[in-house]
Protein backbone atom coordinates (compact mmCIF):
# COMPACT_ATOMS: atom_id res chain seq x y z
CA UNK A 1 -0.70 -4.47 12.51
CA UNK A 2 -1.58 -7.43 10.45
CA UNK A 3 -2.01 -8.01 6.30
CA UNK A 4 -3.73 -10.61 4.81
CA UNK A 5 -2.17 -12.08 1.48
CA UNK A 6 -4.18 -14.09 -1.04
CA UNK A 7 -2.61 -16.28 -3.74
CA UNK A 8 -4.39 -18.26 -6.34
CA UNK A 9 -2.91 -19.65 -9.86
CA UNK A 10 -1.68 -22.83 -11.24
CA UNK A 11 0.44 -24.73 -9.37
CA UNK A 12 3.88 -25.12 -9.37
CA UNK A 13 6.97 -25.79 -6.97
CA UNK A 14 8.00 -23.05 -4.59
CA UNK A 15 5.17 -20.78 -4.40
CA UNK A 16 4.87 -20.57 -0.71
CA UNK A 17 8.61 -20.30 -0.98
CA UNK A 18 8.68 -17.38 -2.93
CA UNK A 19 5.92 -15.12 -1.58
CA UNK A 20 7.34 -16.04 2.14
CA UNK A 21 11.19 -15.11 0.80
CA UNK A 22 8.96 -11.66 -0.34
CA UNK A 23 7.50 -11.17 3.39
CA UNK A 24 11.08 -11.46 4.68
CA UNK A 25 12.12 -8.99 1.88
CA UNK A 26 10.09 -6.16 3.62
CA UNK A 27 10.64 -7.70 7.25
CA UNK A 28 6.68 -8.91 7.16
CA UNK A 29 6.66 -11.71 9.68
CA UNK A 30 4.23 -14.95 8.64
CA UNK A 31 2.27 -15.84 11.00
CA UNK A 32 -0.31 -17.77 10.30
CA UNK A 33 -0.87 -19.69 6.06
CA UNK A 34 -3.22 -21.91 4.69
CA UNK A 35 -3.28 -23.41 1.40
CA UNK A 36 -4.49 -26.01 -0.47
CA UNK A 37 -4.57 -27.59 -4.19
CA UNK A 38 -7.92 -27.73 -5.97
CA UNK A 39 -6.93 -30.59 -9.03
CA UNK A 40 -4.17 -28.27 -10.59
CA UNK A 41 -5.00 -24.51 -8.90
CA UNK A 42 -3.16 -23.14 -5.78
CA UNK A 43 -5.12 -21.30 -3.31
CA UNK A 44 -3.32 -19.57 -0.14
CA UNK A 45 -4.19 -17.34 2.40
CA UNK A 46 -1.45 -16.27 4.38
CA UNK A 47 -1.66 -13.79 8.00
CA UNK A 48 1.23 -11.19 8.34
CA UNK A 49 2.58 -8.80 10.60
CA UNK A 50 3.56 -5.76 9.14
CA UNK A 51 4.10 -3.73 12.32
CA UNK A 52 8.04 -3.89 11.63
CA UNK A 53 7.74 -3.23 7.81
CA UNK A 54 10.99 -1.67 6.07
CA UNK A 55 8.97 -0.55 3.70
CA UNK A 56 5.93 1.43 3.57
CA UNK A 57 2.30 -0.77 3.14
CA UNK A 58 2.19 0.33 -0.52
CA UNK A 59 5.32 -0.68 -1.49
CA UNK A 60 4.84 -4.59 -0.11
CA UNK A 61 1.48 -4.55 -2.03
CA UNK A 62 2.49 -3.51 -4.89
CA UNK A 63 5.89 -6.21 -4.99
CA UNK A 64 3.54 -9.07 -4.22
CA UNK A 65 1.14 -7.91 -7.37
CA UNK A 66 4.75 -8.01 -9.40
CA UNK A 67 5.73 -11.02 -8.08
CA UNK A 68 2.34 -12.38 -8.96
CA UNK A 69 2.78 -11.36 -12.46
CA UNK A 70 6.17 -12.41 -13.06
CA UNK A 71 5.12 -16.38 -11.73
CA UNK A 72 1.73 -15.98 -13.34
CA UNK A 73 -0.22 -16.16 -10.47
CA UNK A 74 -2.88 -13.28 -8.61
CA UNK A 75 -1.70 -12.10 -5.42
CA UNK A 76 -3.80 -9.75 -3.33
CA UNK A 77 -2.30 -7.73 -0.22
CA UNK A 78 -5.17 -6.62 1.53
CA UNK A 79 -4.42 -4.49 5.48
CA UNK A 80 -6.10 -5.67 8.07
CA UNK A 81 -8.04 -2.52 9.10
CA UNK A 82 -9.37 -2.61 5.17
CA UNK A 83 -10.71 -6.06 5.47
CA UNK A 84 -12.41 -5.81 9.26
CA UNK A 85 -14.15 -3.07 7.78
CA UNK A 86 -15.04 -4.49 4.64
CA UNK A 87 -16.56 -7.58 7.27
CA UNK A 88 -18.10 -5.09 9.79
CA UNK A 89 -21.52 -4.47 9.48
């Protein structure tokens, strides 16, 4: 089971630090990120595995939308089987 996390804000130092330090939080392995900086915005999409979660799904969502508010940034946590379906035609 995979998640896909989106991040997008201003940029700063340590984003990818903090929203990785987050996946270890709830034992969500990174697999896979890519990011980049458009002038002064961060955008990062970043592949997880959640199949060893010590959490339930809900409760890593809803941390990354807290962590997003506290560092002023918008971060989505979207399961896999949500987005392939949302892409499936």
């Amino acid at each position: 089971m995979r998640a896909i996390i989106t991040v997008i804000g201003k940029d700063t130092i340590g984003i990818l630090a903090k929203v990785s330090a987050k996946c270890a939080e709830y034992n969500a392995n990174v697999i896979e990120v890519t990011q980049s900086i458009m002038q002064d915005l961060f955008c990062m999409i970043m592949l997880v595995d959640i199949s060893k979660l010590s959490a339930d799904f809900a409760k890593l969502s809803d941390a990354m939308q807290q962590l997003g508010e506290q560092q002023g940034l918008k971060i989505h946590t979207m399961h896999e089987d949500i987005f392939n379906c949302m892409h499936h035609i």
